[in-house]
PDB file of N, CA and C in Angstrom:
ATOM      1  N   UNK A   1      72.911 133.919 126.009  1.00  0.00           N
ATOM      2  CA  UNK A   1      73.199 132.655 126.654  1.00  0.00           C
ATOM      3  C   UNK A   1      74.165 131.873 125.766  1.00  0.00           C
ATOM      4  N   UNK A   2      75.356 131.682 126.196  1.00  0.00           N
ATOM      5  CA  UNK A   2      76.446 130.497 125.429  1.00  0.00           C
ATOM      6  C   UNK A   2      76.424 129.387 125.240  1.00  0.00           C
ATOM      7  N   UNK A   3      76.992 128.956 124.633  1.00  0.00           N
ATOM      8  CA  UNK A   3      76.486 127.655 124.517  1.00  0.00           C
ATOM      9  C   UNK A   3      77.021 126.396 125.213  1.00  0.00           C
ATOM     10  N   UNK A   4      76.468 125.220 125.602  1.00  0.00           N
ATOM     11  CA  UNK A   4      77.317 123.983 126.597  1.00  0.00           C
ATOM     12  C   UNK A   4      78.599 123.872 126.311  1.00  0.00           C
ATOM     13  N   UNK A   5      78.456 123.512 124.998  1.00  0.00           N
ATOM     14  CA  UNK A   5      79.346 122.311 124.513  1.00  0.00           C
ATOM     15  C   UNK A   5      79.862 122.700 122.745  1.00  0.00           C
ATOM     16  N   UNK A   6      81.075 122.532 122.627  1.00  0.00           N
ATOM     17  CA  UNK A   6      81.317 122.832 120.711  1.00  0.00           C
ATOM     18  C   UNK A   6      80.234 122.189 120.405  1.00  0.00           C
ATOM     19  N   UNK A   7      79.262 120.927 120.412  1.00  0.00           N
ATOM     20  CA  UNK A   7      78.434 120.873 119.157  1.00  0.00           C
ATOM     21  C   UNK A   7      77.416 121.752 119.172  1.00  0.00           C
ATOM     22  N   UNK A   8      76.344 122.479 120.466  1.00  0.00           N
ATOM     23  CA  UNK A   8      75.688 122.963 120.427  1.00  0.00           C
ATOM     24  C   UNK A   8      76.158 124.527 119.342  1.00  0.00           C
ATOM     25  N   UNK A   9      77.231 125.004 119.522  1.00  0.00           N
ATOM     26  CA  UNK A   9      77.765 126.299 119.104  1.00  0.00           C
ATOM     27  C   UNK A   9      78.361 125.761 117.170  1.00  0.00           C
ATOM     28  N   UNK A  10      78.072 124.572 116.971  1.00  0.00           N
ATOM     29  CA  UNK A  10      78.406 124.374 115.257  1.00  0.00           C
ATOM     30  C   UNK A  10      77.629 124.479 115.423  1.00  0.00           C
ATOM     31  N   UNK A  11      76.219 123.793 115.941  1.00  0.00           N
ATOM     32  CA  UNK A  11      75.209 123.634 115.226  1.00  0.00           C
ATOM     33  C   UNK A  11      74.476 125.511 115.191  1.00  0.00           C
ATOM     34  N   UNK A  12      74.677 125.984 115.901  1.00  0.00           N
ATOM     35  CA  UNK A  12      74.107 127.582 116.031  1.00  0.00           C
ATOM     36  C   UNK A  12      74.858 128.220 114.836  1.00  0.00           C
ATOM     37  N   UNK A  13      75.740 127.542 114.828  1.00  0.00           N
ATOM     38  CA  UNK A  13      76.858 128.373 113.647  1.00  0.00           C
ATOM     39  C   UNK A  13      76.183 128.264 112.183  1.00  0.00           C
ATOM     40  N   UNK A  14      75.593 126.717 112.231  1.00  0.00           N
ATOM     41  CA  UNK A  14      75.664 126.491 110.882  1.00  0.00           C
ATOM     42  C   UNK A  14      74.214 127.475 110.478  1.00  0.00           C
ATOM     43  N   UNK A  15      73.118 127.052 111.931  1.00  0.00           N
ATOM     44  CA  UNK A  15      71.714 127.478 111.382  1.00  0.00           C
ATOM     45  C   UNK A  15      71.790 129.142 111.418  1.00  0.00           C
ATOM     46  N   UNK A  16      72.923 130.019 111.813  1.00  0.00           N
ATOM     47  CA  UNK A  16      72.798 131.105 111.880  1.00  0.00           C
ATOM     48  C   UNK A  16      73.613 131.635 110.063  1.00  0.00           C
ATOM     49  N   UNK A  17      74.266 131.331 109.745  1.00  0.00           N
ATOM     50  CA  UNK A  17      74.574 131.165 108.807  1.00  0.00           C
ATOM     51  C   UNK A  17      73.775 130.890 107.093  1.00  0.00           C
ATOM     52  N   UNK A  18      72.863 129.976 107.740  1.00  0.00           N
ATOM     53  CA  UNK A  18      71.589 129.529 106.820  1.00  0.00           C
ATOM     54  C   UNK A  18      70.748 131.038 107.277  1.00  0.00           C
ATOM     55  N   UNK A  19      70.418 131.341 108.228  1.00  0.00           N
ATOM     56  CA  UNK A  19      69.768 132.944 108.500  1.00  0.00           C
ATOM     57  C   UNK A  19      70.220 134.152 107.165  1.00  0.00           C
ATOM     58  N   UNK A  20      71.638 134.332 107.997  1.00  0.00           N
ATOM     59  CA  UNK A  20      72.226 135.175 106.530  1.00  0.00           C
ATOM     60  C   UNK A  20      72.150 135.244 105.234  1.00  0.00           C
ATOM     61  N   UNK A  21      72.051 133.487 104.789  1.00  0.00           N
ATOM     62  CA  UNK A  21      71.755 133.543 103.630  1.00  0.00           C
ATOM     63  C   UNK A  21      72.920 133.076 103.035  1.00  0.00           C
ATOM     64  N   UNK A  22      74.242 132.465 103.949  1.00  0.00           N
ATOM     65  CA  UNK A  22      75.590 132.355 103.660  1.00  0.00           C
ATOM     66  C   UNK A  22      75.315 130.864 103.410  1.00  0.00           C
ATOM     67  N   UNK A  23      74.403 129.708 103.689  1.00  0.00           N
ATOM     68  CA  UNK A  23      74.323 128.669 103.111  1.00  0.00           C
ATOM     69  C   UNK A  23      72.998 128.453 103.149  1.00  0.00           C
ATOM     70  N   UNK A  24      72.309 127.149 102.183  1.00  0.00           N
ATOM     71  CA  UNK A  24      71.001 126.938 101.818  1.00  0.00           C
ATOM     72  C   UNK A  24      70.498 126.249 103.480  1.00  0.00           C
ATOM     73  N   UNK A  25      69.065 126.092 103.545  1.00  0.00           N
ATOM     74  CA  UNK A  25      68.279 125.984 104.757  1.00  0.00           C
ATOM     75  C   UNK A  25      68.056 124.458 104.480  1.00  0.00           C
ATOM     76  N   UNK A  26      68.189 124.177 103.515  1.00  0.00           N
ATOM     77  CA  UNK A  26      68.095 122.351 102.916  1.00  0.00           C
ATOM     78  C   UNK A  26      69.080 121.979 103.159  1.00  0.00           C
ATOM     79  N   UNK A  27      70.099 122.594 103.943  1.00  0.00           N
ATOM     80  CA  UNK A  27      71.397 121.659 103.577  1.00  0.00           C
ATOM     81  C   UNK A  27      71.674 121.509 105.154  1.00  0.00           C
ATOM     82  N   UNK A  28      70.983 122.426 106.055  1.00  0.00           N
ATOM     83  CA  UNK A  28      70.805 121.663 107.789  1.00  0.00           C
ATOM     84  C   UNK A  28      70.160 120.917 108.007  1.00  0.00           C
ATOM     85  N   UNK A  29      70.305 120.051 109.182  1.00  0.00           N
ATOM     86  CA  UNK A  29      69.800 118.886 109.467  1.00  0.00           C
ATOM     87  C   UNK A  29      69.728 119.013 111.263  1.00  0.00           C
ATOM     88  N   UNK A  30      68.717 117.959 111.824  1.00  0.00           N
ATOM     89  CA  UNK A  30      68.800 118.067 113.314  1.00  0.00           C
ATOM     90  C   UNK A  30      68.525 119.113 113.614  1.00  0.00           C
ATOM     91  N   UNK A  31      69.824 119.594 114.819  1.00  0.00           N
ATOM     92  CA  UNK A  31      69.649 120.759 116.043  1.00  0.00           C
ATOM     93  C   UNK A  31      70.021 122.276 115.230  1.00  0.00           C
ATOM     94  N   UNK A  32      70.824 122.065 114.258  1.00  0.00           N
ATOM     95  CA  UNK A  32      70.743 123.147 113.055  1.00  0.00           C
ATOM     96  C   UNK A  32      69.274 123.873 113.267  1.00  0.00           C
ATOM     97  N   UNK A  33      68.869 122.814 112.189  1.00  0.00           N
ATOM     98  CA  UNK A  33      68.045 123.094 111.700  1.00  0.00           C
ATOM     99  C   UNK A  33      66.673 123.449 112.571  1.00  0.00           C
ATOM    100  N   UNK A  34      66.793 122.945 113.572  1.00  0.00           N
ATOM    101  CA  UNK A  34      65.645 123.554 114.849  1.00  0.00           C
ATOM    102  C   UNK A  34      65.500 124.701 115.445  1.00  0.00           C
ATOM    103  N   UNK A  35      67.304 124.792 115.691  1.00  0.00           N
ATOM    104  CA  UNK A  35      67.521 126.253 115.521  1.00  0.00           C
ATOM    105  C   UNK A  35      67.296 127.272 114.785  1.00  0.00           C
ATOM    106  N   UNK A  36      67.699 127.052 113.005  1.00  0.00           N
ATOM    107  CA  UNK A  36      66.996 127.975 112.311  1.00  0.00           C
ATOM    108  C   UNK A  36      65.491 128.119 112.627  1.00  0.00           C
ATOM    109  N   UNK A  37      64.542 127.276 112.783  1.00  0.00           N
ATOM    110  CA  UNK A  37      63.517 127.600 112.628  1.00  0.00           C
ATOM    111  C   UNK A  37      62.803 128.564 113.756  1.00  0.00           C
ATOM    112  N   UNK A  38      63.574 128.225 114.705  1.00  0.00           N
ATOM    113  CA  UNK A  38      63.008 128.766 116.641  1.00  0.00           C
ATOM    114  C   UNK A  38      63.468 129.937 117.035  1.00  0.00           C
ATOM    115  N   UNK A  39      64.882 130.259 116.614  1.00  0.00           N
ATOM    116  CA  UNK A  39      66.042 131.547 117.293  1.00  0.00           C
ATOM    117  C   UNK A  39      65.728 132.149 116.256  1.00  0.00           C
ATOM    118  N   UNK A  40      66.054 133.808 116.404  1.00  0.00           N
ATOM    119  CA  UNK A  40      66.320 134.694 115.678  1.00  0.00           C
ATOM    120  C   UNK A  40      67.934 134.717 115.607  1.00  0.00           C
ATOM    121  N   UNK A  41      68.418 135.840 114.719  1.00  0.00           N
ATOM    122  CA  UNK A  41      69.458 135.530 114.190  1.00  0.00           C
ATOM    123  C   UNK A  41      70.249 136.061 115.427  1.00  0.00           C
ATOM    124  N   UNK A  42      69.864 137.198 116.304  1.00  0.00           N
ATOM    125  CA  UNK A  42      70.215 137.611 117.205  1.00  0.00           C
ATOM    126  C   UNK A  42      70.690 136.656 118.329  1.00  0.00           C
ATOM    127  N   UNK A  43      70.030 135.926 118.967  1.00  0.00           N
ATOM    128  CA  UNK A  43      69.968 134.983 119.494  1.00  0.00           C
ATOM    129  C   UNK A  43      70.657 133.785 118.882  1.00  0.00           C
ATOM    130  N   UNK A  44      70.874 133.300 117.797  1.00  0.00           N
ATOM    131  CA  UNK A  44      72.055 132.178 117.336  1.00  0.00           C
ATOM    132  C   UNK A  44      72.886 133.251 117.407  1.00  0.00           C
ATOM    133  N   UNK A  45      73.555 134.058 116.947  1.00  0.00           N
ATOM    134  CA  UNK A  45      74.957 134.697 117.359  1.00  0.00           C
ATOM    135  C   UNK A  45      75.288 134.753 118.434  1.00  0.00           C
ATOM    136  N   UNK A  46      74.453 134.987 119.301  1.00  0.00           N
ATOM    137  CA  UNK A  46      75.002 134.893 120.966  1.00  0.00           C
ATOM    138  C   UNK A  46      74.923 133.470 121.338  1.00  0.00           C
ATOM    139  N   UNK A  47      74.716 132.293 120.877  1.00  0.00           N
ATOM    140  CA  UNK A  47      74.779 131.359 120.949  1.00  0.00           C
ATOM    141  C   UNK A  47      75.868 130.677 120.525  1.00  0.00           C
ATOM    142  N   UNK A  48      75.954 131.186 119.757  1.00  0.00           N
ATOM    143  CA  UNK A  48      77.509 130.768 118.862  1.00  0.00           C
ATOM    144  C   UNK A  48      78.630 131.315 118.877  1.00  0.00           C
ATOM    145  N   UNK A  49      78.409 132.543 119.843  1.00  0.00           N
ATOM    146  CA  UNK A  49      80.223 133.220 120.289  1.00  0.00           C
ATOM    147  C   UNK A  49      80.694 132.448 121.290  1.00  0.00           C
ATOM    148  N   UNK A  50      82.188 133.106 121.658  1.00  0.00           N
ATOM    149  CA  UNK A  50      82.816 132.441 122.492  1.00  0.00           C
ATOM    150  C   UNK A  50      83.560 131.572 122.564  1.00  0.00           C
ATOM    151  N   UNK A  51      84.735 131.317 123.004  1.00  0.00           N
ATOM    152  CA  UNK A  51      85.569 130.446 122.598  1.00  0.00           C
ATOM    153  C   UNK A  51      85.058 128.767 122.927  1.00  0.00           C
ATOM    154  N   UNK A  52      85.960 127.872 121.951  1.00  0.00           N
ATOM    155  CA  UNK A  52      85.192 126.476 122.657  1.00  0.00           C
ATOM    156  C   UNK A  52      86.312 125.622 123.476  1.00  0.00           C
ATOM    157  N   UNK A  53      86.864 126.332 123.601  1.00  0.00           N
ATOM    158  CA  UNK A  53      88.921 125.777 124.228  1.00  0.00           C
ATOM    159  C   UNK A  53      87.687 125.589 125.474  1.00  0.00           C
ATOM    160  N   UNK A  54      88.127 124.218 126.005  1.00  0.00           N
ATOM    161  CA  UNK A  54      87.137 123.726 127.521  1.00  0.00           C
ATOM    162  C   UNK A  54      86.065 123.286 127.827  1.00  0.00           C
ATOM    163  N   UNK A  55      85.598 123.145 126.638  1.00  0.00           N
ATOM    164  CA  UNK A  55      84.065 122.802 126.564  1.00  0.00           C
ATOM    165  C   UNK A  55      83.964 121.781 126.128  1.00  0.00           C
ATOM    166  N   UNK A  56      83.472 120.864 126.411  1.00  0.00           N
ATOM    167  CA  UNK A  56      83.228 119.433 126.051  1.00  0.00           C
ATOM    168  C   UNK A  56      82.191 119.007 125.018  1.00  0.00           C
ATOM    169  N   UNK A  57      83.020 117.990 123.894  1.00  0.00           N
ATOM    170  CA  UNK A  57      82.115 117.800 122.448  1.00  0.00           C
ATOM    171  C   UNK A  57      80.515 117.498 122.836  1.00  0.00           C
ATOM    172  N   UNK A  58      79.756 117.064 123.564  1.00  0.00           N
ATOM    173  CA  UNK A  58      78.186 116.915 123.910  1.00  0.00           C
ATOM    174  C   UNK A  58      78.366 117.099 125.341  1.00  0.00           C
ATOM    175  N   UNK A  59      77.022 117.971 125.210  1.00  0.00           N
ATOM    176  CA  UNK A  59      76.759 118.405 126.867  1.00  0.00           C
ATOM    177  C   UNK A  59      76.172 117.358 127.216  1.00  0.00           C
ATOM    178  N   UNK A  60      75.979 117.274 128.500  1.00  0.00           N
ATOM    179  CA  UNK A  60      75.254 116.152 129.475  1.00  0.00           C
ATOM    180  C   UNK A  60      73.849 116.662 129.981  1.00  0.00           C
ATOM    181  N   UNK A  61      73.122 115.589 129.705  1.00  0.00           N
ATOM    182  CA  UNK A  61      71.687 115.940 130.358  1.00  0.00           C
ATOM    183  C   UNK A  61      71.183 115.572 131.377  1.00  0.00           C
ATOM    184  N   UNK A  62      70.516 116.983 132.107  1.00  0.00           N
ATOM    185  CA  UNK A  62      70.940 116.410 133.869  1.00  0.00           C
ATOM    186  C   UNK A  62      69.442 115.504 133.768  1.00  0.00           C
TER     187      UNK A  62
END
């Protein structure tokens, strides 16, 4: 599943990243960091592909 909006897909970026081990887990905050704790790493990567050309900075909540 892709993601809405560029922030949802930084924030997958950053907490998938903290997964790897490519940055510390103290240093996310928020939807990051919710993410690290909830998704597998599998699941933030598919969250976080895809281009963001068209996608609008915050999704809307219906």
């Amino acid at each position: 599943m892709p993601a809405q909006s560029k922030a949802q897909q930084k924030a997958a970026g950053a907490a998938l990243s903290a997964k790897r081990g490519e940055t510390k887990k103290s240093e996310l905050k928020g939807a990051s960091r919710s993410m690290y704790e909830s998704m597998s790493e599998k699941e933030l990567a598919d969250f976080a592909e895809g281009p963001r050309k068209g996608k609008p900075e915050h999704s809307s909540k219906s």
